[in-house]
C-alpha atoms as a PDB file:
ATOM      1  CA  UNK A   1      -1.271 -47.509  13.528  1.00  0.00           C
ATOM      2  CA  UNK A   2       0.228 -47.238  10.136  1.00  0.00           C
ATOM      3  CA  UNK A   3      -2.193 -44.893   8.917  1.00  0.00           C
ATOM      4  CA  UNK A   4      -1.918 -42.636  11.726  1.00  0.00           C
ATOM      5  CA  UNK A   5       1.900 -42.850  11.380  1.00  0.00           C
ATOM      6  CA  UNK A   6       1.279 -41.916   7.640  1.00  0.00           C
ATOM      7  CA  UNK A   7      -1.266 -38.897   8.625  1.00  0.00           C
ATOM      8  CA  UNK A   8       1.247 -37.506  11.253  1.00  0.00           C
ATOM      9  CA  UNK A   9       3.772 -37.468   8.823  1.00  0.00           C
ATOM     10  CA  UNK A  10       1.884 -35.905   5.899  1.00  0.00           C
ATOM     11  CA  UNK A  11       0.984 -33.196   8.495  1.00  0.00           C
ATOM     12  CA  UNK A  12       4.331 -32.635   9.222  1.00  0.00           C
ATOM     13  CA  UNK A  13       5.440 -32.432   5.722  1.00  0.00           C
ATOM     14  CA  UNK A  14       2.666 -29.778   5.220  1.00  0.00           C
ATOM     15  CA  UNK A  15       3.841 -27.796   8.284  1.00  0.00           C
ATOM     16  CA  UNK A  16       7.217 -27.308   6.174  1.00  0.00           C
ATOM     17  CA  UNK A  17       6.340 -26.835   2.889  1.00  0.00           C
ATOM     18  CA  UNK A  18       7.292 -23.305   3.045  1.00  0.00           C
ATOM     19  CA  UNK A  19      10.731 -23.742   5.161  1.00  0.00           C
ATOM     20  CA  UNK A  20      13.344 -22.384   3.959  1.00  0.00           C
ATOM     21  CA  UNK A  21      11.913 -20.115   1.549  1.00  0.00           C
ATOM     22  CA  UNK A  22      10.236 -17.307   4.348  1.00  0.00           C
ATOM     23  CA  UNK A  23       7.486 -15.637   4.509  1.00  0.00           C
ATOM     24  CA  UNK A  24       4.581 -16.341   1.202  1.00  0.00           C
ATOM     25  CA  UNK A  25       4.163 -12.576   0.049  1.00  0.00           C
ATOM     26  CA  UNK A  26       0.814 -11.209  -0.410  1.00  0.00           C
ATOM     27  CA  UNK A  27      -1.568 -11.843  -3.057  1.00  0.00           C
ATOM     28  CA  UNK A  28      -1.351  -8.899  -5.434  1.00  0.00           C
ATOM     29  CA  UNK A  29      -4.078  -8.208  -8.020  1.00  0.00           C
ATOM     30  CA  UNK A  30      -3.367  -9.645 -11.528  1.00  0.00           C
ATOM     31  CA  UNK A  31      -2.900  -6.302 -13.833  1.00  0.00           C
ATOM     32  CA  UNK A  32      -3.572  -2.491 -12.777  1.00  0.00           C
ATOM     33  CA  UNK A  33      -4.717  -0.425 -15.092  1.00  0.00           C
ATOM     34  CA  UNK A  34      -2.398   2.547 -15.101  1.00  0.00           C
ATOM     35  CA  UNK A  35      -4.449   4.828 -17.218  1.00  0.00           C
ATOM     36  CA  UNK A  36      -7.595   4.523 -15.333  1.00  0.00           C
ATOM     37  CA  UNK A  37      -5.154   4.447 -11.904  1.00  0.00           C
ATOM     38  CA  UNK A  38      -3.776   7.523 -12.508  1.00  0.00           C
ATOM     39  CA  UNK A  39      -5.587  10.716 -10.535  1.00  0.00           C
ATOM     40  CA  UNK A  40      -6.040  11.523  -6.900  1.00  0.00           C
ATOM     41  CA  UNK A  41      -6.540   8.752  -4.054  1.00  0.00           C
ATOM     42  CA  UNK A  42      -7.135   9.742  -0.735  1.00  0.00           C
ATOM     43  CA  UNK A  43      -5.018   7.704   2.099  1.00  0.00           C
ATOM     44  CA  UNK A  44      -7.960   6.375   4.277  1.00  0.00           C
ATOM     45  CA  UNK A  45      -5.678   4.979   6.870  1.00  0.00           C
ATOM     46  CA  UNK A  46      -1.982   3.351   6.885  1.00  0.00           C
ATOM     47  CA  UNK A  47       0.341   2.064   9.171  1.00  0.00           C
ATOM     48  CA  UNK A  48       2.715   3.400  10.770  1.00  0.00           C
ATOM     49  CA  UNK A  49       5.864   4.633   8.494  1.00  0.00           C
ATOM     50  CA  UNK A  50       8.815   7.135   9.757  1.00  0.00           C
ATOM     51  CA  UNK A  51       7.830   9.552   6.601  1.00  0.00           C
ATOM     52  CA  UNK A  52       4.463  10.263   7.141  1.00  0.00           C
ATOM     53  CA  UNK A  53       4.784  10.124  11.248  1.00  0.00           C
ATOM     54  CA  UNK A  54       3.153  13.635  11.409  1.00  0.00           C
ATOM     55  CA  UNK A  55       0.476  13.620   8.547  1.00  0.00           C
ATOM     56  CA  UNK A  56      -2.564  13.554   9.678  1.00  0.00           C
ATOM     57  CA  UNK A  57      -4.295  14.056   5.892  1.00  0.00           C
ATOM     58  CA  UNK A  58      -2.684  12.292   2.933  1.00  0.00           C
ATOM     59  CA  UNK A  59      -3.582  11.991  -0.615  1.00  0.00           C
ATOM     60  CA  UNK A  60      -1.542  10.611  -3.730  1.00  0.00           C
ATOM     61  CA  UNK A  61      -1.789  12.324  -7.325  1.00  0.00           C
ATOM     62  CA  UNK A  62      -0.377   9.813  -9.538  1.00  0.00           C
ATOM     63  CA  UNK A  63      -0.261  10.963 -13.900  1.00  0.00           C
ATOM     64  CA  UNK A  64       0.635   8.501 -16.597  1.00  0.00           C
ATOM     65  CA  UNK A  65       4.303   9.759 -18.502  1.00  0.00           C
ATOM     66  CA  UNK A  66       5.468   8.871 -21.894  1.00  0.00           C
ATOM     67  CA  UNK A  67       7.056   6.348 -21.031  1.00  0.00           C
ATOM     68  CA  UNK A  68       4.266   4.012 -19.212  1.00  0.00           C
ATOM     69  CA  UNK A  69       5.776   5.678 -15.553  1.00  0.00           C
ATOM     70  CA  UNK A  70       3.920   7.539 -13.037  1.00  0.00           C
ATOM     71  CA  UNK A  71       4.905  10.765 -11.896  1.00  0.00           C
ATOM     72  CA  UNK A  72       3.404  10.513  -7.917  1.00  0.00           C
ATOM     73  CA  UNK A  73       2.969  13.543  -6.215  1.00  0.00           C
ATOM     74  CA  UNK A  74       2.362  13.042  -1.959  1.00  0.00           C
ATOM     75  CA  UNK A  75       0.673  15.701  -0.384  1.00  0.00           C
ATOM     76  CA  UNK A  76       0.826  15.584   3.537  1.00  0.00           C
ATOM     77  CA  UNK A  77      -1.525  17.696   6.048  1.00  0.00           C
ATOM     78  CA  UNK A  78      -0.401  18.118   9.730  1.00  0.00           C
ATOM     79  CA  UNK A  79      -1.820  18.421  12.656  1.00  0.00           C
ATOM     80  CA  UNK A  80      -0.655  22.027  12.821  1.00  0.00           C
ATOM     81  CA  UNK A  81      -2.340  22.496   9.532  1.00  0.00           C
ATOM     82  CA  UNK A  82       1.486  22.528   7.445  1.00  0.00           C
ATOM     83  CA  UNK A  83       1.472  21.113   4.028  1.00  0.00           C
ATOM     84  CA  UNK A  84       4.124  19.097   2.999  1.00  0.00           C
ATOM     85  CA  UNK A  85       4.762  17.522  -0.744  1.00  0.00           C
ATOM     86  CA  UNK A  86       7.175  15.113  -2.039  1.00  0.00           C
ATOM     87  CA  UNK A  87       7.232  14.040  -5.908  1.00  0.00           C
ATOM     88  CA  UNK A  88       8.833  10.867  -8.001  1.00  0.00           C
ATOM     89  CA  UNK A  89       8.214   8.120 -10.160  1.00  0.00           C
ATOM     90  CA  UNK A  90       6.396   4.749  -9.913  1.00  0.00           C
ATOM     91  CA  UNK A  91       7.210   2.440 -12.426  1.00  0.00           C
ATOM     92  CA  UNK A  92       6.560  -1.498 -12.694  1.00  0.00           C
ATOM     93  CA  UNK A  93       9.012  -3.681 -11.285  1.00  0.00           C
ATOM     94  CA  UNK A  94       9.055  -6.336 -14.193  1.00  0.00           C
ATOM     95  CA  UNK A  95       8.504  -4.355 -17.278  1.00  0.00           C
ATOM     96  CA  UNK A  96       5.035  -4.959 -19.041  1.00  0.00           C
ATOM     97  CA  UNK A  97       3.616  -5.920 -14.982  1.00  0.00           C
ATOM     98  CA  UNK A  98       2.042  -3.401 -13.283  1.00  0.00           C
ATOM     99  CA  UNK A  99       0.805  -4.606  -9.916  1.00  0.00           C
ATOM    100  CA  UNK A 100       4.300  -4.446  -8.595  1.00  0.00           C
ATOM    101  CA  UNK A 101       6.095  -0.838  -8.540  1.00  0.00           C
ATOM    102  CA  UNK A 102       9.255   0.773  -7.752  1.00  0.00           C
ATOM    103  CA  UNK A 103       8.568   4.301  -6.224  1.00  0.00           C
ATOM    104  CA  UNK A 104      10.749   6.450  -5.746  1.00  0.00           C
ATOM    105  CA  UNK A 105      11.291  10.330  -4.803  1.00  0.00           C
ATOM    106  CA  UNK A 106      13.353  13.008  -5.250  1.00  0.00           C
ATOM    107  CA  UNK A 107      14.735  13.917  -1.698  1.00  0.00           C
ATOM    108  CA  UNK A 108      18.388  14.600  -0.604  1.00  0.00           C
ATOM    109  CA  UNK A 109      17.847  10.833   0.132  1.00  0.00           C
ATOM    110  CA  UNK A 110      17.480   9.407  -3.231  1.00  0.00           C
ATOM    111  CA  UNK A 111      20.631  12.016  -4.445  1.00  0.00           C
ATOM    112  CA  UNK A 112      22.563  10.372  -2.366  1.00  0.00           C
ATOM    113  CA  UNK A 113      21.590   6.766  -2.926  1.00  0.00           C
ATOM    114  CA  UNK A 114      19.407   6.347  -6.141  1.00  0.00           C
ATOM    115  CA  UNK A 115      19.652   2.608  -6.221  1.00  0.00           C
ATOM    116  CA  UNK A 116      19.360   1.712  -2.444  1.00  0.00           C
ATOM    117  CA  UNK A 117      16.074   4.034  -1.933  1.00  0.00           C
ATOM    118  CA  UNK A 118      13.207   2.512  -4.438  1.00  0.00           C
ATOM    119  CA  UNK A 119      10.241   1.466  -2.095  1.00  0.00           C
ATOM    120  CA  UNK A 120       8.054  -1.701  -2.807  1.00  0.00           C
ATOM    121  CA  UNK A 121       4.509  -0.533  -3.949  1.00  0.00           C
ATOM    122  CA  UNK A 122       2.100  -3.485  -4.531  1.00  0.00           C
ATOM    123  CA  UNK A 123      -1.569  -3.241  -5.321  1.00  0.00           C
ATOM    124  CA  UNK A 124      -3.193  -5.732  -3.391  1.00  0.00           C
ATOM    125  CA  UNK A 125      -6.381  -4.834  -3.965  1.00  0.00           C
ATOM    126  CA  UNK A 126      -8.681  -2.702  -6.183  1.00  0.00           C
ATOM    127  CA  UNK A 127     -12.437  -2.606  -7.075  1.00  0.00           C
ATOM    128  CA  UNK A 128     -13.734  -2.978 -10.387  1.00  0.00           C
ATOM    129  CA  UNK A 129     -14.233   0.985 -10.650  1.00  0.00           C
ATOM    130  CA  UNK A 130     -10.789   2.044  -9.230  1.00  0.00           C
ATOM    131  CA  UNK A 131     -12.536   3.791  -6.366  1.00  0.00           C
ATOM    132  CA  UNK A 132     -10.643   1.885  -3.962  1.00  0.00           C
ATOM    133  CA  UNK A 133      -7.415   0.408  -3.436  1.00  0.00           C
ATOM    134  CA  UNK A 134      -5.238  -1.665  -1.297  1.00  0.00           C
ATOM    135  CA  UNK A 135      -1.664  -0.986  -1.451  1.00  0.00           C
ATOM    136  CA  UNK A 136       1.233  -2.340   0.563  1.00  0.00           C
ATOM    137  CA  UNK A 137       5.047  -3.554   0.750  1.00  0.00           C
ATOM    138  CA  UNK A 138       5.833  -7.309   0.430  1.00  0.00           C
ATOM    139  CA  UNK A 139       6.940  -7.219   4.020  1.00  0.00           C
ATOM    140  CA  UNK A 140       3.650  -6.435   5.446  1.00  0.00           C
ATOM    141  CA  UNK A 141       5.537  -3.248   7.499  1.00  0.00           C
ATOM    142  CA  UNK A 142       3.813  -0.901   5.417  1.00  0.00           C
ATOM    143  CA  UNK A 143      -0.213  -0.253   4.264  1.00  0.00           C
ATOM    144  CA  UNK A 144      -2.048   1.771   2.425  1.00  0.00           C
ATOM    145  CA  UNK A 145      -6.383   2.058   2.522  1.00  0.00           C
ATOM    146  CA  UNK A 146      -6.779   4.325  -0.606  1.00  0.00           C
ATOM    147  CA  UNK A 147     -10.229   6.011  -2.065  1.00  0.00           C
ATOM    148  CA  UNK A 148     -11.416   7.948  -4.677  1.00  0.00           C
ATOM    149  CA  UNK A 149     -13.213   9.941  -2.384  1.00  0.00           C
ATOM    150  CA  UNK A 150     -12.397  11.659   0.691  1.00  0.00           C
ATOM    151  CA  UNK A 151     -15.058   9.847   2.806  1.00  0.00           C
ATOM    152  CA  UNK A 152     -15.321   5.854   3.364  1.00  0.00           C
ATOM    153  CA  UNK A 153     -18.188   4.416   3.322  1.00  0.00           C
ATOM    154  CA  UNK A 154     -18.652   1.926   6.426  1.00  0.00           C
ATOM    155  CA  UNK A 155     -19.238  -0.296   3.151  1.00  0.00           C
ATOM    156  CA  UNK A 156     -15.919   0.298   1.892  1.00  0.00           C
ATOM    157  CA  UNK A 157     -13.908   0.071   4.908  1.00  0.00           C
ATOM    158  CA  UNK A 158     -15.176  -3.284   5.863  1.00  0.00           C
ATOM    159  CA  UNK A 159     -14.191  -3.941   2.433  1.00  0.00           C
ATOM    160  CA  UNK A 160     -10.297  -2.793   2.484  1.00  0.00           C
ATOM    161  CA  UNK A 161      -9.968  -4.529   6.172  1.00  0.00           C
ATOM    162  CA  UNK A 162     -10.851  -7.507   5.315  1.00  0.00           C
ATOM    163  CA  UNK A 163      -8.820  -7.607   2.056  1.00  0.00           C
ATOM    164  CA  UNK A 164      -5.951  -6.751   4.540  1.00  0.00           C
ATOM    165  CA  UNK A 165      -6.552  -9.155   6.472  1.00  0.00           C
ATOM    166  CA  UNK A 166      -6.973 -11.799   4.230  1.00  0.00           C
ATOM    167  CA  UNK A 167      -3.697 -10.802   2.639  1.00  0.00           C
ATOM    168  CA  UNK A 168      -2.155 -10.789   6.451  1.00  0.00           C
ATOM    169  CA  UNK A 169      -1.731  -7.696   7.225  1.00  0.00           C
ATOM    170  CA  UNK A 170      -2.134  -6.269  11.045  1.00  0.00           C
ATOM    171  CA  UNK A 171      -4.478  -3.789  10.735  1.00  0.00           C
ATOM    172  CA  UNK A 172      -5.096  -3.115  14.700  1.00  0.00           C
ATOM    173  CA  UNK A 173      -2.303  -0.109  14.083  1.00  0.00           C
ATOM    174  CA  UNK A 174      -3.413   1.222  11.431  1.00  0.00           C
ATOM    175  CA  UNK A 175      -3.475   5.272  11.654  1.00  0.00           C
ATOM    176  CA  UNK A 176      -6.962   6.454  10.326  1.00  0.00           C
ATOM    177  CA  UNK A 177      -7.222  10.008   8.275  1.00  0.00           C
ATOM    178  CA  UNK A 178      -8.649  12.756  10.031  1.00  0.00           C
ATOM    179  CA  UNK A 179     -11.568  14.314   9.276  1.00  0.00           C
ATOM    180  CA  UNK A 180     -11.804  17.981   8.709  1.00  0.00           C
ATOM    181  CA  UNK A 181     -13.970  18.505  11.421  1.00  0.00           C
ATOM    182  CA  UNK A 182     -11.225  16.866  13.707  1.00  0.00           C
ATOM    183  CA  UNK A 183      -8.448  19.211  12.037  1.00  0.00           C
ATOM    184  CA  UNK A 184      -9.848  22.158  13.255  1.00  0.00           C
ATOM    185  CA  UNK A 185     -10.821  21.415  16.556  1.00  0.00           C
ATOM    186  CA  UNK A 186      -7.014  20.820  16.923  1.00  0.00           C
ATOM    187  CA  UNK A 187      -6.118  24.303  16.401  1.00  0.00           C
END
């Protein structure tokens, strides 16, 4: 009886060894790279985020600065075949770490409040040859598939969903890129 007492309680114990302290963040990778990083990535898929609500084509253009930033430049395709583009920065949240960024970008937004709109831009995942990349906010609201490459492989996507999903992020919303063929049977 005493040893089931003792394994109830250890259970227990386990069951709040987080309280208190929320939600465990997601596993990040240990370094990124910024100088092989830099370049285009395609956005493969995402959730769902207020910004990009009509892009149906994304892609990122990130360049190394002086200073160990990156300038980011978003490029957005619609459905209606507009092209939108946003620039900023992206630099690391702890200086000298550089799977944790700030981003942010110059909008009437971050005029107004330059302190108050810096967005959370982990890597949580990247292959050995920075083709592909997982990136996503601590709160696991917001997710990024990324490739080199405008087409994923089947290979590839199994790949970046599971990494999601090991890192718990919901990925039965994501909002998959469409292809060209679908863009123009729109119009």
């Amino acid at each position: 009886m005493r040893l089931v007492i003792a394994l109830a309680a250890v259970a227990v114990l386990a069951g709040c060894a987080n309280s208190g302290t929320g939600v465990v963040p997601p596993q990040t990778v240990d370094k990124v790279d910024l100088q092989r990083y830099q370049g285009t990535w395609y956005e493969q898929a995402r959730l769902p985020m207020f910004f990009q609500r009509n892009c149906a084509q994304s892609e990122a253009h990130y360049e190394l600065q002086a200073g160990g930033t990156l300038g980011v430049i978003n490029r957005c395709r619609t459905l209606d075949g507009e092209q939108q583009e946003v620039k900023g920065e992206a630099m690391a949240q702890v200086p000298g770490e550089t799977n944790k960024l700030w981003v942010r970008f110059d909008n009437w937004v971050s005029t107004l409040l330059p302190g108050l709109t810096k967005g959370e831009y982990w890597v949580l995942y990247l292959d050995d040859d920075y083709q592909s990349a997982l990136v996503g906010h601590p709160n696991r609201k917001y997710l990024w598939l990324l490739t080199r490459d405008q087409d994923l492989s089947p290979q590839t996507r199994e790949t970046l969903l599971a990494e999601a999903r090991k890192r718990g992020y919901d990925t039965s919303e994501l909002i998959w890129r469409r292809t060209d063929a679908e863009m123009v049977l729109k119009h």
